[in-house]
C-alpha atoms as a PDB file:
ATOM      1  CA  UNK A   1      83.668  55.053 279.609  1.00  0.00           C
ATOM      2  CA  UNK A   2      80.998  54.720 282.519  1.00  0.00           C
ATOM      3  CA  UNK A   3      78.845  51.828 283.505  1.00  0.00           C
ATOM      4  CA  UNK A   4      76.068  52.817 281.559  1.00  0.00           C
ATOM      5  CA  UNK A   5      77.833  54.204 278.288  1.00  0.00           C
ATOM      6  CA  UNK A   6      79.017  50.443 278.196  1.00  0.00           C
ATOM      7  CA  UNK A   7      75.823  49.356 278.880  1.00  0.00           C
ATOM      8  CA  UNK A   8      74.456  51.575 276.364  1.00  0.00           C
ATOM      9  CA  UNK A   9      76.863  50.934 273.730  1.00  0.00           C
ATOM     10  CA  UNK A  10      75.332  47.388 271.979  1.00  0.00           C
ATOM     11  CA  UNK A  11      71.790  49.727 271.758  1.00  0.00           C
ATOM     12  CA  UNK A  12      73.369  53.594 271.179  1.00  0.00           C
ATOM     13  CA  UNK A  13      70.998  53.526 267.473  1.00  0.00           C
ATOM     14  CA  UNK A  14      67.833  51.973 269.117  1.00  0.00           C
ATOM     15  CA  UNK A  15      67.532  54.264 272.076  1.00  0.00           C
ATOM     16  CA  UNK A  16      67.948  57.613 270.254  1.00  0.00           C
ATOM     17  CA  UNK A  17      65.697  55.811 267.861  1.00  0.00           C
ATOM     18  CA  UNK A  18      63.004  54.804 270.981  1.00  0.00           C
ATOM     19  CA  UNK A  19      63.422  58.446 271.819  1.00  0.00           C
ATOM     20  CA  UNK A  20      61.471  59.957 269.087  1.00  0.00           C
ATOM     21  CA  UNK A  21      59.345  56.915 268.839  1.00  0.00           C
ATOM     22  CA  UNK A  22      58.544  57.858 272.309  1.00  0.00           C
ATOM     23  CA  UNK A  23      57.653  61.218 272.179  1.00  0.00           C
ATOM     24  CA  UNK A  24      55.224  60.487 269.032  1.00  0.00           C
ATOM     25  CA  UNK A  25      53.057  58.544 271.450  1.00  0.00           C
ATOM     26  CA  UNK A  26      53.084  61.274 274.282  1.00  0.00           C
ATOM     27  CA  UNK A  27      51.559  63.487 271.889  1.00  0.00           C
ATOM     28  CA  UNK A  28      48.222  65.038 271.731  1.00  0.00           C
ATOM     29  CA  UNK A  29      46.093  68.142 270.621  1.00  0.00           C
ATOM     30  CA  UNK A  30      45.179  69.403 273.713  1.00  0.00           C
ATOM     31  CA  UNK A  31      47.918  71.788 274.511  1.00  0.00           C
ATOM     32  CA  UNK A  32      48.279  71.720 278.283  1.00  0.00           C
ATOM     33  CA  UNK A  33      48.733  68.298 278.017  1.00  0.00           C
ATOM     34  CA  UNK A  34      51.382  68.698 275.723  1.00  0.00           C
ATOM     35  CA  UNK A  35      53.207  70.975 278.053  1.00  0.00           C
ATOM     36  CA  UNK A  36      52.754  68.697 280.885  1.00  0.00           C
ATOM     37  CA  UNK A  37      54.325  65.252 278.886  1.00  0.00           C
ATOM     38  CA  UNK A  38      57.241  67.845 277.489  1.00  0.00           C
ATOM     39  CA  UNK A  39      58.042  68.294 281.101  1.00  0.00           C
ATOM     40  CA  UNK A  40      57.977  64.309 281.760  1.00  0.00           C
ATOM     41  CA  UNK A  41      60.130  63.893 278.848  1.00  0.00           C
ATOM     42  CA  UNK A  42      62.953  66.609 279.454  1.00  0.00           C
ATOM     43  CA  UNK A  43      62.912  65.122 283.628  1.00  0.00           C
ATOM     44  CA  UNK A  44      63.935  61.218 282.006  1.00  0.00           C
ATOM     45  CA  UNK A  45      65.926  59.599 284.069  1.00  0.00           C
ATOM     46  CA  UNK A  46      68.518  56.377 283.211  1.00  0.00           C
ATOM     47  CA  UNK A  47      65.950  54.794 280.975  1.00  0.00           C
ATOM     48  CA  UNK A  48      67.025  51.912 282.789  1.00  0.00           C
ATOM     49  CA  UNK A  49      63.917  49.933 281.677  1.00  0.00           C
ATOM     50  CA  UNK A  50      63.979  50.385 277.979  1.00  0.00           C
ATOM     51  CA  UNK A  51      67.621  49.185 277.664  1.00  0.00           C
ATOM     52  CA  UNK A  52      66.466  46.320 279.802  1.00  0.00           C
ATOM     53  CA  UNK A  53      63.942  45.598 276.679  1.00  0.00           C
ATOM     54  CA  UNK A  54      66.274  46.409 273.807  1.00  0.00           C
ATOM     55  CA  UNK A  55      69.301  44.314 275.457  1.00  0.00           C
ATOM     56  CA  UNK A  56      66.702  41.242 276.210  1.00  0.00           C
ATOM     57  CA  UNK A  57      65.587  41.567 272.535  1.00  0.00           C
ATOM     58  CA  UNK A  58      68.578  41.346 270.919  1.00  0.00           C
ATOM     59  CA  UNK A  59      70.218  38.293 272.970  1.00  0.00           C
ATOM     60  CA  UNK A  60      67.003  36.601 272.159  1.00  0.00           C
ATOM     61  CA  UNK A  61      66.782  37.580 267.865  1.00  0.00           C
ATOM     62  CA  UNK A  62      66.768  40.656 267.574  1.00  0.00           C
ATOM     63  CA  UNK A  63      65.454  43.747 267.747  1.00  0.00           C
ATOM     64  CA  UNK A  64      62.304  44.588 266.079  1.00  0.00           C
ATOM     65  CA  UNK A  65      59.078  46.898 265.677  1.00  0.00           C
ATOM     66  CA  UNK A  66      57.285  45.024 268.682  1.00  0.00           C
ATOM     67  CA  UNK A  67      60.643  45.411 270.846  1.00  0.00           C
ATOM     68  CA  UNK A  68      59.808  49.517 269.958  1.00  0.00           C
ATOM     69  CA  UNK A  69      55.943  48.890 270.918  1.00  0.00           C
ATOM     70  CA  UNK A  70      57.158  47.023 274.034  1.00  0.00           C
ATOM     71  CA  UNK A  71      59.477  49.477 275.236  1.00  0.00           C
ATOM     72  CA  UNK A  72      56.738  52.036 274.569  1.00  0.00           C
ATOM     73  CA  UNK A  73      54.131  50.337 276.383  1.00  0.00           C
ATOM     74  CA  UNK A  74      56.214  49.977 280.079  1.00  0.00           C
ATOM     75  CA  UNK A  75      57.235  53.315 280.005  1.00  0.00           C
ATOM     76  CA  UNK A  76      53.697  54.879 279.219  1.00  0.00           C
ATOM     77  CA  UNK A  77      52.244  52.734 281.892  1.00  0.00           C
ATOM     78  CA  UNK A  78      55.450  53.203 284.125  1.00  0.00           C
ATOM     79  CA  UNK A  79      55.315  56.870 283.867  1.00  0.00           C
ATOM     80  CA  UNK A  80      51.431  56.664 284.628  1.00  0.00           C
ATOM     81  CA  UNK A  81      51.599  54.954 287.811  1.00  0.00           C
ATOM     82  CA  UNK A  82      54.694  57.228 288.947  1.00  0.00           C
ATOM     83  CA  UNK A  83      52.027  60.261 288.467  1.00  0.00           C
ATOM     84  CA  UNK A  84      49.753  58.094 290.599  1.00  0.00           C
ATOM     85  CA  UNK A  85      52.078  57.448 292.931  1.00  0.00           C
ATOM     86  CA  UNK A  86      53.087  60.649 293.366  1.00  0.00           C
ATOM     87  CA  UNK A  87      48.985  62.257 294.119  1.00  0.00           C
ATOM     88  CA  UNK A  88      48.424  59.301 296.495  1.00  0.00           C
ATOM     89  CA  UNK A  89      51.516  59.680 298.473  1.00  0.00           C
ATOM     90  CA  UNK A  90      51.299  63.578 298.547  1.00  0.00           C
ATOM     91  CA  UNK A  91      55.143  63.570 297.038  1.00  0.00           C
ATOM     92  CA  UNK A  92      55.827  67.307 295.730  1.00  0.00           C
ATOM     93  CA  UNK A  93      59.097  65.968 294.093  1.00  0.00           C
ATOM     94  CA  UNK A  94      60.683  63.297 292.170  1.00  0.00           C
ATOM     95  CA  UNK A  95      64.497  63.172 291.377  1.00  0.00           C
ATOM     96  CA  UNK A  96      64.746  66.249 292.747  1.00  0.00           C
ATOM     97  CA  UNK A  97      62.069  68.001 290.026  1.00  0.00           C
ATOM     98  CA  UNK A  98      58.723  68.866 290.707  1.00  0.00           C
ATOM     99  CA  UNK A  99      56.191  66.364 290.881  1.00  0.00           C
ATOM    100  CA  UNK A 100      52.840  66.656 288.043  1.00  0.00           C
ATOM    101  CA  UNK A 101      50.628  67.273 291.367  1.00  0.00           C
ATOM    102  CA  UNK A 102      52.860  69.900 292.902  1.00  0.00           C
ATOM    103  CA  UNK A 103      52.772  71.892 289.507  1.00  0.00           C
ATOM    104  CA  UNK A 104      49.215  71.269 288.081  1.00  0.00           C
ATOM    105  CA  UNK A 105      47.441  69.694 291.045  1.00  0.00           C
ATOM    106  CA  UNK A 106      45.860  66.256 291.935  1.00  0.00           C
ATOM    107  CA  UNK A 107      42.732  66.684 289.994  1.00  0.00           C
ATOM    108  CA  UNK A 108      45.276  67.328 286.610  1.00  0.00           C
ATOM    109  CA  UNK A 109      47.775  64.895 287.441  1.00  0.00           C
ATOM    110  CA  UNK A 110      45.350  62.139 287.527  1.00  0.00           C
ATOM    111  CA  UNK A 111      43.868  62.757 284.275  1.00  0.00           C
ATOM    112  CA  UNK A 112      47.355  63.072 282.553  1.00  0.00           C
ATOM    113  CA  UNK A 113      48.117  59.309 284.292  1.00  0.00           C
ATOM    114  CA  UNK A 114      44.973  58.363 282.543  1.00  0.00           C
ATOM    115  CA  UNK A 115      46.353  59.448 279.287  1.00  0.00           C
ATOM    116  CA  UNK A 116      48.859  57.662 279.383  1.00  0.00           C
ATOM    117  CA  UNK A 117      47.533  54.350 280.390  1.00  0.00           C
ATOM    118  CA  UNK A 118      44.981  54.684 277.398  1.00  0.00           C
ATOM    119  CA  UNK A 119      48.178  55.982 275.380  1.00  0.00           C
ATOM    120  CA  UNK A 120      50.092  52.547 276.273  1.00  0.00           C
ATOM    121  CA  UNK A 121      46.333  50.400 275.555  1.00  0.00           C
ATOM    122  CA  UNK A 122      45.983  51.491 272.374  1.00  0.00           C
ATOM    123  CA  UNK A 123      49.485  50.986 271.596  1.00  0.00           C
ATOM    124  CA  UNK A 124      49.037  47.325 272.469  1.00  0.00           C
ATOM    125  CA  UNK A 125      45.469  47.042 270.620  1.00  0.00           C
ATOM    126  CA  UNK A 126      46.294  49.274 267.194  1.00  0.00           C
ATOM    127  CA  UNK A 127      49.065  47.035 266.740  1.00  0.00           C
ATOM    128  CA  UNK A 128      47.907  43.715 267.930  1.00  0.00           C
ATOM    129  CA  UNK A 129      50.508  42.980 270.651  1.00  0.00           C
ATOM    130  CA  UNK A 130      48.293  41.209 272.710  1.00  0.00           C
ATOM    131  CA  UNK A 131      50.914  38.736 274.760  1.00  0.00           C
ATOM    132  CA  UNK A 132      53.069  42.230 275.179  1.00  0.00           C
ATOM    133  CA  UNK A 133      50.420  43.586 276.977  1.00  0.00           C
ATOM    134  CA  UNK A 134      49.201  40.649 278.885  1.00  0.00           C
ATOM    135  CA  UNK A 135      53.113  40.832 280.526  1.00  0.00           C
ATOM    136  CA  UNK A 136      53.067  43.723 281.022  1.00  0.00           C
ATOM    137  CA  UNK A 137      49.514  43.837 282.538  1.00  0.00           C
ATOM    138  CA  UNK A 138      50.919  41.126 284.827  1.00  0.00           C
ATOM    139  CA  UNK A 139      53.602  43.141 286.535  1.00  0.00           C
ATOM    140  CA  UNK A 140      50.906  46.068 286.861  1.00  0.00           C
ATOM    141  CA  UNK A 141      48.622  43.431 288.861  1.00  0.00           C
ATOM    142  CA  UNK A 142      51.282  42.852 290.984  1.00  0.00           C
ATOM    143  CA  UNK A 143      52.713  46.138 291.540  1.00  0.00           C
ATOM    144  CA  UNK A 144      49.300  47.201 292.563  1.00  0.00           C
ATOM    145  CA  UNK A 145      49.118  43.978 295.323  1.00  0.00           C
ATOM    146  CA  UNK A 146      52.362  44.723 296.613  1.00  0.00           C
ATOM    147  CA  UNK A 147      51.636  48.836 297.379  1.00  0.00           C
ATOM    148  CA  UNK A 148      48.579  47.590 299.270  1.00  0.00           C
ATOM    149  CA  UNK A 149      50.200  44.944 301.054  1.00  0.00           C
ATOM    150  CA  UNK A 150      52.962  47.284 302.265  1.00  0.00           C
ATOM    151  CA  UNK A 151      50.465  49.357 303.594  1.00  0.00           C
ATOM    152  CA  UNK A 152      48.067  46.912 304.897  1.00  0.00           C
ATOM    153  CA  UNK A 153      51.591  45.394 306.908  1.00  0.00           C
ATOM    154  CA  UNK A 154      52.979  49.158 307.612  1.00  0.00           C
ATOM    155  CA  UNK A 155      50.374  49.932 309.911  1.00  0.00           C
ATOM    156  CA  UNK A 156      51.304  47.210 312.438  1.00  0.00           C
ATOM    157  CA  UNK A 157      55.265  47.061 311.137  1.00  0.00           C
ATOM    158  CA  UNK A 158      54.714  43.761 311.432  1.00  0.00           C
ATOM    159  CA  UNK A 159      56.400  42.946 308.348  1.00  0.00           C
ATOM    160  CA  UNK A 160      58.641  39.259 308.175  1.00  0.00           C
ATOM    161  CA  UNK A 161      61.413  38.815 305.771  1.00  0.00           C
ATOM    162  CA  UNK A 162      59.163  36.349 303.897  1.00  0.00           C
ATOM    163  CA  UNK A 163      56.431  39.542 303.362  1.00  0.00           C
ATOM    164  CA  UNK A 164      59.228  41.898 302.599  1.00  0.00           C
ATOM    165  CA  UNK A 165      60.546  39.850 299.853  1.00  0.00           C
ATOM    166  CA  UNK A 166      56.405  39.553 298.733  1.00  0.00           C
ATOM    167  CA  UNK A 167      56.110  42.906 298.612  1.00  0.00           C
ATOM    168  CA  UNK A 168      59.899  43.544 296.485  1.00  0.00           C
ATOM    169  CA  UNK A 169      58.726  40.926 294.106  1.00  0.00           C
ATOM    170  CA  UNK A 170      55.404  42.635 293.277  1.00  0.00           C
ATOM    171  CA  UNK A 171      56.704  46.529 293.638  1.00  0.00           C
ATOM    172  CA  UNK A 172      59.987  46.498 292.360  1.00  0.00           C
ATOM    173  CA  UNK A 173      61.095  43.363 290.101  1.00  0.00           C
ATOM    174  CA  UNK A 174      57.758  42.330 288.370  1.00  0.00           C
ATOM    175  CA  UNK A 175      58.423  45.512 286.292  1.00  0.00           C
ATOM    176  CA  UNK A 176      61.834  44.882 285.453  1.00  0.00           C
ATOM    177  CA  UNK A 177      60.661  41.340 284.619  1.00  0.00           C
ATOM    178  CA  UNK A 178      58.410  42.819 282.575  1.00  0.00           C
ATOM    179  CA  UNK A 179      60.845  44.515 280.451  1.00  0.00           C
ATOM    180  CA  UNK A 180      63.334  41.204 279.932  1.00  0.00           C
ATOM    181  CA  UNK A 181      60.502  39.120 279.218  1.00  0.00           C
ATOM    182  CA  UNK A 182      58.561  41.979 277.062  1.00  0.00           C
ATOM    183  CA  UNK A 183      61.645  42.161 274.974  1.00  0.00           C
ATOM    184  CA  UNK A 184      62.520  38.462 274.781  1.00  0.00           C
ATOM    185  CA  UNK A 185      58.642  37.844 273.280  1.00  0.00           C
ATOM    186  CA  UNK A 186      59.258  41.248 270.986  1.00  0.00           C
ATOM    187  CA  UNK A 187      62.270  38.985 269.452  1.00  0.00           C
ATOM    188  CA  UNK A 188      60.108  36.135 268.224  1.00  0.00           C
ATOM    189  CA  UNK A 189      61.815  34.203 271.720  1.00  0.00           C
ATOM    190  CA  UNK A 190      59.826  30.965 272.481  1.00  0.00           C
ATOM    191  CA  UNK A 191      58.016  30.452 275.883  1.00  0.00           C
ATOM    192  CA  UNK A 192      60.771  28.962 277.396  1.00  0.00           C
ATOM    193  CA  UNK A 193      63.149  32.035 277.241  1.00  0.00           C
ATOM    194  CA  UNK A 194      60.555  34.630 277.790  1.00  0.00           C
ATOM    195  CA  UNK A 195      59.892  32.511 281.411  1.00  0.00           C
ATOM    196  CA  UNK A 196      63.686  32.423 281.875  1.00  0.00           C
ATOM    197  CA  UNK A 197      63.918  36.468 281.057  1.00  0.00           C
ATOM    198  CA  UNK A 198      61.241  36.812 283.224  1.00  0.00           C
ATOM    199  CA  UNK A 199      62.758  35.388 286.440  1.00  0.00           C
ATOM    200  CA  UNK A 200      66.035  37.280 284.944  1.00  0.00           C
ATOM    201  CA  UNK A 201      64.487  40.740 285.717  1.00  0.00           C
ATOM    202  CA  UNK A 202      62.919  39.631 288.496  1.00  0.00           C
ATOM    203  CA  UNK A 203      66.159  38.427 290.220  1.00  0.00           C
ATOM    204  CA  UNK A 204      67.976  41.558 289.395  1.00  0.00           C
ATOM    205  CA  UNK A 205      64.860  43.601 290.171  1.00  0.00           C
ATOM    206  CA  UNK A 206      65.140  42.194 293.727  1.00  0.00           C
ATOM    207  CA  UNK A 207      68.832  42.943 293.812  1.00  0.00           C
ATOM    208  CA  UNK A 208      67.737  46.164 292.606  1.00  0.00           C
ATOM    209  CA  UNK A 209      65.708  47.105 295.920  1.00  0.00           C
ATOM    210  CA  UNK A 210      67.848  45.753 298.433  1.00  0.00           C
ATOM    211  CA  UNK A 211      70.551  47.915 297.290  1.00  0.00           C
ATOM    212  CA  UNK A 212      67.702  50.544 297.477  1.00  0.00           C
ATOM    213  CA  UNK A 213      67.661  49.765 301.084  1.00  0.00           C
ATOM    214  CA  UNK A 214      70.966  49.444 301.779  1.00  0.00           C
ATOM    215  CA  UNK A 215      71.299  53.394 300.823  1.00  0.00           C
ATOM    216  CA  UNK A 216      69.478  54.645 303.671  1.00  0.00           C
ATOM    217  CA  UNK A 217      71.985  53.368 306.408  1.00  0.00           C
ATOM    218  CA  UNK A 218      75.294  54.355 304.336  1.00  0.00           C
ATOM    219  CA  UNK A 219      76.671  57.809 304.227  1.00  0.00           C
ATOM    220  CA  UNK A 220      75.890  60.157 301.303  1.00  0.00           C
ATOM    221  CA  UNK A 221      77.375  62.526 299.319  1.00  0.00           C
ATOM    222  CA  UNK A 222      75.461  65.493 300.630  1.00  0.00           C
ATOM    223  CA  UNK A 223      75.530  65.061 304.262  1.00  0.00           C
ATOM    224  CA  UNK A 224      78.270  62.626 304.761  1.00  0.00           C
ATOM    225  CA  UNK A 225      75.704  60.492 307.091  1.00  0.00           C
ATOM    226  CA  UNK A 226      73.065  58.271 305.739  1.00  0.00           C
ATOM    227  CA  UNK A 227      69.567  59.159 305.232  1.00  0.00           C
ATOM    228  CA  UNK A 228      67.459  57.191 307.142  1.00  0.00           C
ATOM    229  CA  UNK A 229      64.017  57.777 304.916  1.00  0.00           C
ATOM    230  CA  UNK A 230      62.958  54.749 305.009  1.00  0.00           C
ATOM    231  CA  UNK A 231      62.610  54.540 308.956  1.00  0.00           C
ATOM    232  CA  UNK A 232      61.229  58.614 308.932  1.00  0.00           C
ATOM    233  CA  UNK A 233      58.567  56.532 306.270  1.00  0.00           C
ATOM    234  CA  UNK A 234      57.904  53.769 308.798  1.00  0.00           C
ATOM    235  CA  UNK A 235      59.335  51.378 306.239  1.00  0.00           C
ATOM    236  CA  UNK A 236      60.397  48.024 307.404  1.00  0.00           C
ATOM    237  CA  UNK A 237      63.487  46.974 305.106  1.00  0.00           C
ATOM    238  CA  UNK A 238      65.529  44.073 304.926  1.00  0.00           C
ATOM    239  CA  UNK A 239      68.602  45.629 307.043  1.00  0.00           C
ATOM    240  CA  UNK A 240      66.114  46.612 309.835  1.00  0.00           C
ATOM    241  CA  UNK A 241      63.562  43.494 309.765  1.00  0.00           C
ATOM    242  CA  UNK A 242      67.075  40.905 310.026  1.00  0.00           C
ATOM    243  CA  UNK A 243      68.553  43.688 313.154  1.00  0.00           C
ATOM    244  CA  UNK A 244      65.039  42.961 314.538  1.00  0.00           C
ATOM    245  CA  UNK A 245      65.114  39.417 314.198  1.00  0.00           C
ATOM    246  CA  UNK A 246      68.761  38.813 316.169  1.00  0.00           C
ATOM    247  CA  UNK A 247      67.595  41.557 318.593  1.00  0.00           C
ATOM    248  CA  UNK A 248      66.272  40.730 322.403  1.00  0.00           C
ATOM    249  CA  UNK A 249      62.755  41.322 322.899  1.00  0.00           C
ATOM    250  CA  UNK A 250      63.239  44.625 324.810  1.00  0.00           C
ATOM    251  CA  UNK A 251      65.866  45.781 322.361  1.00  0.00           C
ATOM    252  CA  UNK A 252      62.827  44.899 319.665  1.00  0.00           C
ATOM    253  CA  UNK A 253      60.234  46.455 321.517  1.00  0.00           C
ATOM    254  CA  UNK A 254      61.995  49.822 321.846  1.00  0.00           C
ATOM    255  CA  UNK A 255      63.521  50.172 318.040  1.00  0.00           C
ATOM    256  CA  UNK A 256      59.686  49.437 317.070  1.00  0.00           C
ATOM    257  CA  UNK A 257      58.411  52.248 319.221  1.00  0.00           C
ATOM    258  CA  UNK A 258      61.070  54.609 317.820  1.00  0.00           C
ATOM    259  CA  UNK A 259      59.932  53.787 314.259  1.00  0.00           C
ATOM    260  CA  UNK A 260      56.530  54.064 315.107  1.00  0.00           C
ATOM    261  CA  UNK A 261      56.274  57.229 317.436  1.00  0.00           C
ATOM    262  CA  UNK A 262      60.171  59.122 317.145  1.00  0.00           C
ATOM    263  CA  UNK A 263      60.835  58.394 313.171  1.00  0.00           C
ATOM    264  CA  UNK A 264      60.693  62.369 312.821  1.00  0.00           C
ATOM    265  CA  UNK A 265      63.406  63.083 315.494  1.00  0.00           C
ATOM    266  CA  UNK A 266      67.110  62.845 313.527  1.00  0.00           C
ATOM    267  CA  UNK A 267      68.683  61.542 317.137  1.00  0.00           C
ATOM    268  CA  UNK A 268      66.081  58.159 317.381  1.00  0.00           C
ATOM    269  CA  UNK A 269      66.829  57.543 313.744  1.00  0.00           C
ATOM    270  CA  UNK A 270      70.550  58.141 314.314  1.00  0.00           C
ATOM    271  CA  UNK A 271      69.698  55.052 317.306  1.00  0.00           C
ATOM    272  CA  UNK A 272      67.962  52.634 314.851  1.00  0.00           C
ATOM    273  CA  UNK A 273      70.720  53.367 311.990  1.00  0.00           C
ATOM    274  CA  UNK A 274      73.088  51.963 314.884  1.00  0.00           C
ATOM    275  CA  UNK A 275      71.302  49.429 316.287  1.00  0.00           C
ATOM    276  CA  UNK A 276      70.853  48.069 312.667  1.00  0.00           C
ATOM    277  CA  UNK A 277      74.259  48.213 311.864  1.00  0.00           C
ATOM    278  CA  UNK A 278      75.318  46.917 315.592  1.00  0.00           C
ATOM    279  CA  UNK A 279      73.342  44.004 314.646  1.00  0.00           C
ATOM    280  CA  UNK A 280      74.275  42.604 311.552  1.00  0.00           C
ATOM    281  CA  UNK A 281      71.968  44.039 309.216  1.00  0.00           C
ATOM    282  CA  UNK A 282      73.657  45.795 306.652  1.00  0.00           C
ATOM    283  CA  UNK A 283      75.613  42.761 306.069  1.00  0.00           C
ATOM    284  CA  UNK A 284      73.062  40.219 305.887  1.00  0.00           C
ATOM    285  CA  UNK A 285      71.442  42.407 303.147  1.00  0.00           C
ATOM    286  CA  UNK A 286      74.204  42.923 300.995  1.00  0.00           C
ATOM    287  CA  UNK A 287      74.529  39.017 301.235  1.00  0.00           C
ATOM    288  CA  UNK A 288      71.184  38.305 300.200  1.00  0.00           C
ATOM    289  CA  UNK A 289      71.772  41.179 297.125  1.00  0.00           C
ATOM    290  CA  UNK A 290      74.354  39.071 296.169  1.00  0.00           C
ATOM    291  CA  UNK A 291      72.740  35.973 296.138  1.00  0.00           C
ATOM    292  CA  UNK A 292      70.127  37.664 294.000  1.00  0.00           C
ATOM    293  CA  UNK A 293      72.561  38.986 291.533  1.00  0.00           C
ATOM    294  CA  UNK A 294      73.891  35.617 290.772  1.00  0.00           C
ATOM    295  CA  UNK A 295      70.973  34.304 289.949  1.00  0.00           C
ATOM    296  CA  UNK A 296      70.229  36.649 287.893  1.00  0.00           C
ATOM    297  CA  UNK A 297      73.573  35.911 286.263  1.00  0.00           C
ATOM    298  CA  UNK A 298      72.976  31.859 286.285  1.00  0.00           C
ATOM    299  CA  UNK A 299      70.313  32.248 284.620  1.00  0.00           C
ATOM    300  CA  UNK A 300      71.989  33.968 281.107  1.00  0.00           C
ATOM    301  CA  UNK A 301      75.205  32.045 281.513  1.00  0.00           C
ATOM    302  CA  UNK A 302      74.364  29.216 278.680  1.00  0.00           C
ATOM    303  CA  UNK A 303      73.210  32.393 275.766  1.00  0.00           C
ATOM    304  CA  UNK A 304      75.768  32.531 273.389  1.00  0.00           C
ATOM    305  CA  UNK A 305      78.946  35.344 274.127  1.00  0.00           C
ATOM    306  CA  UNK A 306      77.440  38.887 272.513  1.00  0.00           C
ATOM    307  CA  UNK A 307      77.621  42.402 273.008  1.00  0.00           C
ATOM    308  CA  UNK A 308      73.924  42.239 274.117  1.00  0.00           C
ATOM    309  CA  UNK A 309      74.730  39.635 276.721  1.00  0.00           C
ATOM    310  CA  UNK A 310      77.885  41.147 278.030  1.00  0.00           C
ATOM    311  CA  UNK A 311      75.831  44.506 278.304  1.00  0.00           C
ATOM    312  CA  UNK A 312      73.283  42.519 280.450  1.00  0.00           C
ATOM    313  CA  UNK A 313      76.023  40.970 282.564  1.00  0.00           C
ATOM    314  CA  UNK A 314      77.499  44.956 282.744  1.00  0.00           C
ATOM    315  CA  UNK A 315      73.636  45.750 284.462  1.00  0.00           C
ATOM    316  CA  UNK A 316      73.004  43.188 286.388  1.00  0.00           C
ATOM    317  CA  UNK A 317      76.468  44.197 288.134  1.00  0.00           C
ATOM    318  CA  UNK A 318      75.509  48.154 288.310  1.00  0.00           C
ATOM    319  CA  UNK A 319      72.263  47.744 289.901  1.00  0.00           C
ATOM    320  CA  UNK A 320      74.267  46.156 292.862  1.00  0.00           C
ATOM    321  CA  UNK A 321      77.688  48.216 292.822  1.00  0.00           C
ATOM    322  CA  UNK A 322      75.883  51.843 291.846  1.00  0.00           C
ATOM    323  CA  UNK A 323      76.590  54.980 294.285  1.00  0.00           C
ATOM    324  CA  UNK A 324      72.996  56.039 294.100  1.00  0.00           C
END
C-alpha cells in the first residue's frame, strides 16, 4: 500500500463521501460555469487538505456535519485563490493542466474565483459556522500578507532567514493550520486543542515548503538534473539565503547578480545550484525540515494511540520524505 492509501485508509468513507458533498456546492445554473468547476474538479490533486481536516476531526471526537462544512469551506476558498493566483502571476498551467486564465481568460477566471469565495461564505453563514470561518478567514489574512511581503522583499532579494520563515508561515502553513484546527473545532475540540492543531499544521506546513525548496536543487525524474525555478523566479529560499549567509562578500555579491540579471541562462543557474550546494545549503535546510517535522510530531504525541493519529503521524512523515 502507498503513503497515502495508508493515510487515506482511517477516512476511505468520508472522502468519497466529501466528494459528492463537494461537487453539490460547486454547482450552479449558469452553464459555463458549470463547465469551468467540472474541469477544477476532474484536475484534483492529493486532497491533501481535506484529509488534514477529516484526520484532525476524528483524533479530536469525531467526525461530523461541520467537519464536511469545514472541509468544504478551505477548498472553495483554496481553489479560489489558486485561480487568483494563477491571473496575477500570468501562470498558463498548473500540475501540468491548463490554468482557468489560459482557457477562458483573466476577465472569466476572476469571476469564477469570486464564485467560489461567495460559494465557501455562504457555506459558513447558511449553516452558522461562524468560528469555522473566522479560522479559516485567518489563514486567508495571512496568506494574502505573506504574497505581498515576498514581493515587496523580491525586488531587492534582500530576504533574511527570519523573513523567509515570515513569509512560509503566512503562504504555506497558515492554510494547513487551518485545516487541523478547522477540523479539531468541527469535532466539538475545546480551545486548547484547536490552538495545539493549529501550530500542528503550521509546523508541518513549514516542513511542507522547505521540502518544496529543497526540490529545486535535487535531480528529477525528467531531466535527471534539478530544476532550478525558484532562482529563474528570483526566489530567495532557505538553501540559497543560508549558501549566502556562509558566503564571502564577493562570492555574495556575484550569486546575487546572477539571480537578479542571468536567472534565464541554464549555465548561471547551473553556478548558483553549485555554489548552494558547495556551501552547505541543502543540508542546513533539510535540518531545519526536520526540526519542523518533530514538532509537528511533539505536539500529537500525548492523543491517545488511533488509526486517525497514526494516519497523522503517516503525513507529517510524507510531506518531508515525498519524491515530488
Amino acid at each position: 500500500m502507498t503513503a497515502l492509501g495508508k493515510i487515506q485508509g482511517p477516512i476511505k468513507n468520508e472522502m468519497e463521501e466529501f466528494e459528492k458533498y463537494f461537487r453539490s456546492f460547486m454547482k450552479s445554473k449558469v452553464p459555463l460555469l458549470d463547465i469551468i468547476t467540472n474541469y477544477i474538479i476532474r484536475r484534483k490533486g492529493k486532497q491533501m487538505r481535506p484529509m488534514f481536516v477529516f484526520l484532525s476531526a476524528k483524533m479530536n471526537g469525531g467526525v461530523k456535519q461541520s467537519t464536511y462544512h469545514a472541509a468544504s469551506l478551505i477548498e472553495l476558498l483554496h481553489t479560489a485563490t489558486l485561480i487568483h493566483d494563477d491571473v496575477v502571476d500570468e501562470s498558463y498551467q498548473r500540475r501540468g493542466f491548463f490554468s482557468i486564465n489560459a482557457l477562458w481568460k483573466n476577465k472569466i477566471a476572476v469571476l469564477v474565483g469570486d464564485y467560489l469565495l461567495s460559494r465557501g461564505l455562504l457555506l459558513s453563514v447558511d449553516n452558522q459556522e461562524f468560528d469555522l470561518l473566522r479560522i479559516v478567514s485567518e489563514a486567508m489574512r495571512q496568506m494574502s500578507e505573506g504574497e505581498l511581503l515576498q514581493i515587496e522583499k523580491a525586488r531587492k532579494l534582500d530576504i533574511t532567514e527570519d523573513i523567509y520563515f515570515e513569509i512560509i508561515e503566512k503562504k504555506t502553513a497558515t492554510l494547513i493550520a487551518s485545516c487541523a484546527a478547522g477540523g479539531a473545532k468541527s469535532a466539538g475540540a475545546i480551545d486548547e486543542a484547536v490552538e495545539t492543531m493549529w501550530n500542528f499544521g503550521k509546523f508541518v506546513g513549514i516542513a511542507f515548503q522547505i521540502k518544496d525548496d529543497l526540490f529545486d536543487y535535487q535531480k528529477n525524474n525528467l531531466v535527471g538534473k534539478p530544476s532550478g525555478n525558484d532562482i529563474k523566479e528570483k526566489k530567495m529560499t532557505l538553501p540559497l539565503i543560508h549558501a549566502l549567509n556562509n558566503a564571502s562578500s564577493s562570492d555574495k555579491k556575484h550569486v546575487i547578480r546572477l539571480v537578479r540579471k542571468n536567472n534565464n541562462e541554464s549555465s548561471k543557474v547551473d553556478e548558483v545550484i553549485r555554489f548552494v550546494k558547495e556551501n552547505g545549503g541543502i543540508e542546513y535546510a533539510t535540518v531545519r525540515m526536520e526540526e519542523y517535522q518533530k514538532k509537528a510530531l511533539d505536539l500529537i504525541k500525548d492523543y491517545p494511540e488511533s488509526e486517525a493519529k497514526s494516519a497523522l503521524i503517516e503525513m507529517v512523515n510524507y510531506t518531508t520524505s515525498r519524491k515530488k
